[in-house]
Protein backbone atom coordinates (compact mmCIF):
# COMPACT_ATOMS: atom_id res chain seq x y z
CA UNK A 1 88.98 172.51 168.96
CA UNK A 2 89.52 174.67 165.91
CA UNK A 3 91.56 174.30 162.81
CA UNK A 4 94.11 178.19 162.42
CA UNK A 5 95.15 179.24 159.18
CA UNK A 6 98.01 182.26 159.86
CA UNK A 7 98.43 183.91 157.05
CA UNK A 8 101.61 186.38 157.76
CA UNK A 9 101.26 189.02 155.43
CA UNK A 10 102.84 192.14 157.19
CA UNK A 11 106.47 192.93 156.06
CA UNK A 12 108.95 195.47 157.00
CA UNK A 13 106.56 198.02 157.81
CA UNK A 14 105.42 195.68 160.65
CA UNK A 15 107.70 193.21 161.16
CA UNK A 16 106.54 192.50 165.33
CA UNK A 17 102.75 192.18 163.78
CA UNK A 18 104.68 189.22 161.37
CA UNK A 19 106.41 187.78 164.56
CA UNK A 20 103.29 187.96 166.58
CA UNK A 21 101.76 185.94 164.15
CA UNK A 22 104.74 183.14 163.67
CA UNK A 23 104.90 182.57 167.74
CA UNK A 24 101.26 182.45 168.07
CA UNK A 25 100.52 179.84 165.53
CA UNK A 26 103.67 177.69 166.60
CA UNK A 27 102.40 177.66 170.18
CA UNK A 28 99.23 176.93 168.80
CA UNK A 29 100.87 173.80 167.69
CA UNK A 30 103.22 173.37 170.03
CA UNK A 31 100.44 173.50 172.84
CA UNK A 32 97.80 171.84 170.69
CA UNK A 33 96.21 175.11 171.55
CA UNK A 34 94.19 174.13 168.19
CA UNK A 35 93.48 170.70 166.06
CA UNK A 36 95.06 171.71 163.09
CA UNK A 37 97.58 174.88 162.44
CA UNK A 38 98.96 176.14 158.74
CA UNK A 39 100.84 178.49 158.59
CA UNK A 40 101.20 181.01 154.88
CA UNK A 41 103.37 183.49 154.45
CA UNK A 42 102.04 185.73 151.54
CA UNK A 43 103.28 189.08 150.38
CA UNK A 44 105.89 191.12 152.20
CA UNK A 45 106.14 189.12 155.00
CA UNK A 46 108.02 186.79 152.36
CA UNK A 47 110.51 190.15 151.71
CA UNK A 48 111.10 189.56 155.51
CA UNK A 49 112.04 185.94 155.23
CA UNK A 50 114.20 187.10 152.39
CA UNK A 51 116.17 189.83 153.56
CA UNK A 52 115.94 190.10 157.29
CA UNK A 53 118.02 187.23 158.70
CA UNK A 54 116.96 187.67 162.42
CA UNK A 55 113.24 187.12 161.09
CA UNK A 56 114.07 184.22 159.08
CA UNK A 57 116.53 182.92 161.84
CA UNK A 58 113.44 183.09 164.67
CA UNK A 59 110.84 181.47 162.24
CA UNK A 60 113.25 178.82 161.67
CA UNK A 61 113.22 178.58 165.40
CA UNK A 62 109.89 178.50 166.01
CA UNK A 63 108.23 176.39 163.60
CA UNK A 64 110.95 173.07 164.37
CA UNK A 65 110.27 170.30 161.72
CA UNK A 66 107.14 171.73 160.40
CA UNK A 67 107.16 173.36 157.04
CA UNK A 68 105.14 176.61 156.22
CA UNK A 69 103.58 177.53 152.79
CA UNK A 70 105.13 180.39 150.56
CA UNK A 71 103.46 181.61 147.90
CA UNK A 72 105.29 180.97 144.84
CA UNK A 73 103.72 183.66 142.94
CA UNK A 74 104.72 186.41 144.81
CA UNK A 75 108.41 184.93 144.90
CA UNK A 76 108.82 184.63 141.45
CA UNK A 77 108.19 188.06 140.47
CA UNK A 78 109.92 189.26 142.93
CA UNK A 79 113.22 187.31 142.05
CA UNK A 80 113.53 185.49 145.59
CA UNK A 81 116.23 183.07 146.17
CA UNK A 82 114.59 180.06 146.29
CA UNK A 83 117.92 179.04 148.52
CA UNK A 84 116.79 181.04 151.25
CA UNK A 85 113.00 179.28 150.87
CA UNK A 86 114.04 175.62 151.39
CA UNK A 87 112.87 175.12 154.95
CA UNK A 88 109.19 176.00 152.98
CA UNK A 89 106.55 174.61 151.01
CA UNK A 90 106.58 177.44 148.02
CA UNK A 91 103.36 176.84 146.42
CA UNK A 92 100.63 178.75 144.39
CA UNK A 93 98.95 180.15 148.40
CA UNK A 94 95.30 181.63 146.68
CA UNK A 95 93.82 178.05 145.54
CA UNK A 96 95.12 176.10 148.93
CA UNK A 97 94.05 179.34 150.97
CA UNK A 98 90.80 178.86 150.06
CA UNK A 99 90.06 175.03 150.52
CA UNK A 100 91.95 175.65 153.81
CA UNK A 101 88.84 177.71 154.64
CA UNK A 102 86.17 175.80 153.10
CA UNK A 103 87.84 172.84 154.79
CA UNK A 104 86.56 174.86 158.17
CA UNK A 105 90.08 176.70 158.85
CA UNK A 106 89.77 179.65 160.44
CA UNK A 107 91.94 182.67 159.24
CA UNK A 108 93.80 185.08 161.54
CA UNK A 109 95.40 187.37 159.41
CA UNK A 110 98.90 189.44 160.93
């Protein structure tokens, strides 16, 4: 089976394309559709988690116990509230994004 990196990048501007992403990489796990599943939320899709609450309210949902990655670059210069980040991992995404692939993860990008 294969190892899925989601990286949810789309924001407001596609907001179902972000959600699409989030349910298909927690069934993934929840269906052990794939070995391995990490999920990254980079860019505007962290705006989403941020400001829309029924977004952050269904990814909460989905993703259970499990604890996606952040990128804490993108959050700091945007001012986020790391308040509203604590069910995450907020990390520097670039460096793990690319040992995730090297590691044989295979990106789906929504």
């Amino acid at each position: 089976m294969a190892k899925l990196l989601a990286i949810i990048s789309s924001g407001k501007e596609a907001k179902e394309r972000a959600l699409v992403g989030v349910l298909f990489a927690t069934n993934s796990m929840k269906y052990k559709w794939a070995d391995e599943v990490e999920i990254v939320f980079f860019g505007p899709s962290q705006d989403l988690l941020i400001e829309d609450e029924s977004f952050r309210e269904t990814v909460l949902s989905s993703i259970g116990e499990y604890k996606p990655l952040v990128c804490r670059f993108v959050s700091e210069i945007k001012g986020h509230p790391m308040e509203k980040l604590e069910f995450a991992r907020v990390e520097y995404v670039g460096s793990i994004i690319n040992r995730l692939i090297n590691d044989g993860f295979i990106p789906l990008v929504f």
